[in-house]
C-alpha atoms as a PDB file:
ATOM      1  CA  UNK A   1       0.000   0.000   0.000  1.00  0.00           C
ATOM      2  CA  UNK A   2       1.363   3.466  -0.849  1.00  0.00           C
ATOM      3  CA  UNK A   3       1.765   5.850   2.145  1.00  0.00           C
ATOM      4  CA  UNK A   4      -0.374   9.235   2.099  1.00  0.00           C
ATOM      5  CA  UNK A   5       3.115  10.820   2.176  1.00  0.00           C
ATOM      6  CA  UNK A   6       4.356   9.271  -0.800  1.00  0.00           C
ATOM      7  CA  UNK A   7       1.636   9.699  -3.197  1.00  0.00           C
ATOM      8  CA  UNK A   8       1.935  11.594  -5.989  1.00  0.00           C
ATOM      9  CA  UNK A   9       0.426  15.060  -6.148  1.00  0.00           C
ATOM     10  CA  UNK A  10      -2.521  15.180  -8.251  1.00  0.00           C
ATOM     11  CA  UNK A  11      -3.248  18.608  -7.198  1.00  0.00           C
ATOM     12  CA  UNK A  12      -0.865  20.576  -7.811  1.00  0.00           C
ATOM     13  CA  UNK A  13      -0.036  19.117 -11.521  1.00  0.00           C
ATOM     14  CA  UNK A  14       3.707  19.728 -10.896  1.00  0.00           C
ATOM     15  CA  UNK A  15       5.611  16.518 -12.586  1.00  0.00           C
ATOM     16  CA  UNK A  16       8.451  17.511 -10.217  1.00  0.00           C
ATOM     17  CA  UNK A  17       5.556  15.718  -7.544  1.00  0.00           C
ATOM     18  CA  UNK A  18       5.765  12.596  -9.745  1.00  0.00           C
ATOM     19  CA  UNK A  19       9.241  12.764 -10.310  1.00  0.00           C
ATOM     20  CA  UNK A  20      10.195  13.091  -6.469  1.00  0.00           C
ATOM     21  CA  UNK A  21       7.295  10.312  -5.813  1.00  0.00           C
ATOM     22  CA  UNK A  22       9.312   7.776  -8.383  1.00  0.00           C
ATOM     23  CA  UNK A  23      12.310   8.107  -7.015  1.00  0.00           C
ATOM     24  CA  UNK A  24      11.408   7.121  -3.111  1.00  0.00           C
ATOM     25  CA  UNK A  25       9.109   4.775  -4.400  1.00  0.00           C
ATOM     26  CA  UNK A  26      11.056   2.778  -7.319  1.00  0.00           C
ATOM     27  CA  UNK A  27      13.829   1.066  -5.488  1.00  0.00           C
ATOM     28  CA  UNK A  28      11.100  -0.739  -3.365  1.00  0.00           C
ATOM     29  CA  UNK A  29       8.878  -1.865  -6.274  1.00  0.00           C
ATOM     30  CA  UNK A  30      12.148  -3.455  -7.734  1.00  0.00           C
ATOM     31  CA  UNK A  31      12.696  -5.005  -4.684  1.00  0.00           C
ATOM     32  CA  UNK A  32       9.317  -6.547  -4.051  1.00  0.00           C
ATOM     33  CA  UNK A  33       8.922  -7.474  -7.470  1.00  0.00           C
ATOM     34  CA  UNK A  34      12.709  -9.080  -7.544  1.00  0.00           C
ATOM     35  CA  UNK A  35      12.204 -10.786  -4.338  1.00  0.00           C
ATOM     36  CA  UNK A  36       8.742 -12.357  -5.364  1.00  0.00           C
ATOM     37  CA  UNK A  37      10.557 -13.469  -8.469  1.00  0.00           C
ATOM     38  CA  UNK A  38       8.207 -11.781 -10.636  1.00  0.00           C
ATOM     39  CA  UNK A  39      10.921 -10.236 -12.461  1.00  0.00           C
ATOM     40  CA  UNK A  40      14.038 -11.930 -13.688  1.00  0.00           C
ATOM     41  CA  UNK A  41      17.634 -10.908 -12.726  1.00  0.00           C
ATOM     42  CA  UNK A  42      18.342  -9.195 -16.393  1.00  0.00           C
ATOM     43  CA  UNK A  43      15.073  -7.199 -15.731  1.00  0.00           C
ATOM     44  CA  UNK A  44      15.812  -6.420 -12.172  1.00  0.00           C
ATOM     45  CA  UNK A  45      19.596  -5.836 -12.776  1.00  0.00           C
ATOM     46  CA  UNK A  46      18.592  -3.238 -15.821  1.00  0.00           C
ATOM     47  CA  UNK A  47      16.065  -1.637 -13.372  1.00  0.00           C
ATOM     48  CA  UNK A  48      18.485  -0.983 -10.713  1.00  0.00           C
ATOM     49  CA  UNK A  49      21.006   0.791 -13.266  1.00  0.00           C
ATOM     50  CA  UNK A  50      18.395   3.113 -14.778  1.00  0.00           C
ATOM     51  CA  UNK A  51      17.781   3.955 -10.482  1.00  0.00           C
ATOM     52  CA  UNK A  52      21.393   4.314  -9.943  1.00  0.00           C
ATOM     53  CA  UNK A  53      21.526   6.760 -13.167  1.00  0.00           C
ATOM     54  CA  UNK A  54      18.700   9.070 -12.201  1.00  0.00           C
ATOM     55  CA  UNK A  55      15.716   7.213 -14.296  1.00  0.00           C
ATOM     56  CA  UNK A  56      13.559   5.551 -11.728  1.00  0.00           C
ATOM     57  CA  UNK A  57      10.660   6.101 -14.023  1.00  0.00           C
ATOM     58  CA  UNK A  58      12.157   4.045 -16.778  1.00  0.00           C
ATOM     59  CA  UNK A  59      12.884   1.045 -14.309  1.00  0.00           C
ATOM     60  CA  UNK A  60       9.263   1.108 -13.272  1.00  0.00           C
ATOM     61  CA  UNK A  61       7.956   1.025 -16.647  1.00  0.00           C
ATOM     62  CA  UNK A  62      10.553  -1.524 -17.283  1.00  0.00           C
ATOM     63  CA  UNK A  63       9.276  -4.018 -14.402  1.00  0.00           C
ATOM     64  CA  UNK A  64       6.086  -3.036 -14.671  1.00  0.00           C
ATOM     65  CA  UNK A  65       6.468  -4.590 -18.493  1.00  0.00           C
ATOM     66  CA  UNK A  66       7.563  -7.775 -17.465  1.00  0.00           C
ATOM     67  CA  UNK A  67       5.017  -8.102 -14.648  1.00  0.00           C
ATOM     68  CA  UNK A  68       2.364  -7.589 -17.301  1.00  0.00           C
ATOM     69  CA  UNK A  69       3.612  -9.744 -20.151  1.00  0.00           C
ATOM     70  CA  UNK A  70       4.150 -12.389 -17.675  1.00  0.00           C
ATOM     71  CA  UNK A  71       0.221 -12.647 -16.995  1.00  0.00           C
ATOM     72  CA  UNK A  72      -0.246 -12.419 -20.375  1.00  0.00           C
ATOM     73  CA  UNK A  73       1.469 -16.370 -21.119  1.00  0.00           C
END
């Protein structure tokens, strides 16, 4: 569940809001996701390099791929 804290800020339309909320929130839906082995290790090893390089909205969208092709099968 996503704390009232981190949620993004519909509000105020900023994407800075967004941004901010992706990068507290990213590392721990790779994590989750990683340690539920509902991503594989290429997937979760890419995800953690676009974090580490500043693009925690790329990694999401990344996992977030995988997650959804693998219902798809």
């Amino acid at each position: 569940m996503i704390s009232e804290r981190t949620q993004p800020s519909e509000t105020t339309g900023e994407s800075e809001d967004v941004s901010d909320w992706y990068a507290l929130e990213a590392p721990g839906i790779v994590a989750g996701l990683e340690a539920s082995q509902s991503i594989g290790p290429v997937t979760a090893a890419t995800a953690w390099r676009l974090i580490a390089a500043g693009q925690p909205v790329k990694a999401v969208e990344l996992v977030l791929t995988e997650v959804d092709e693998s219902w798809r099968r």
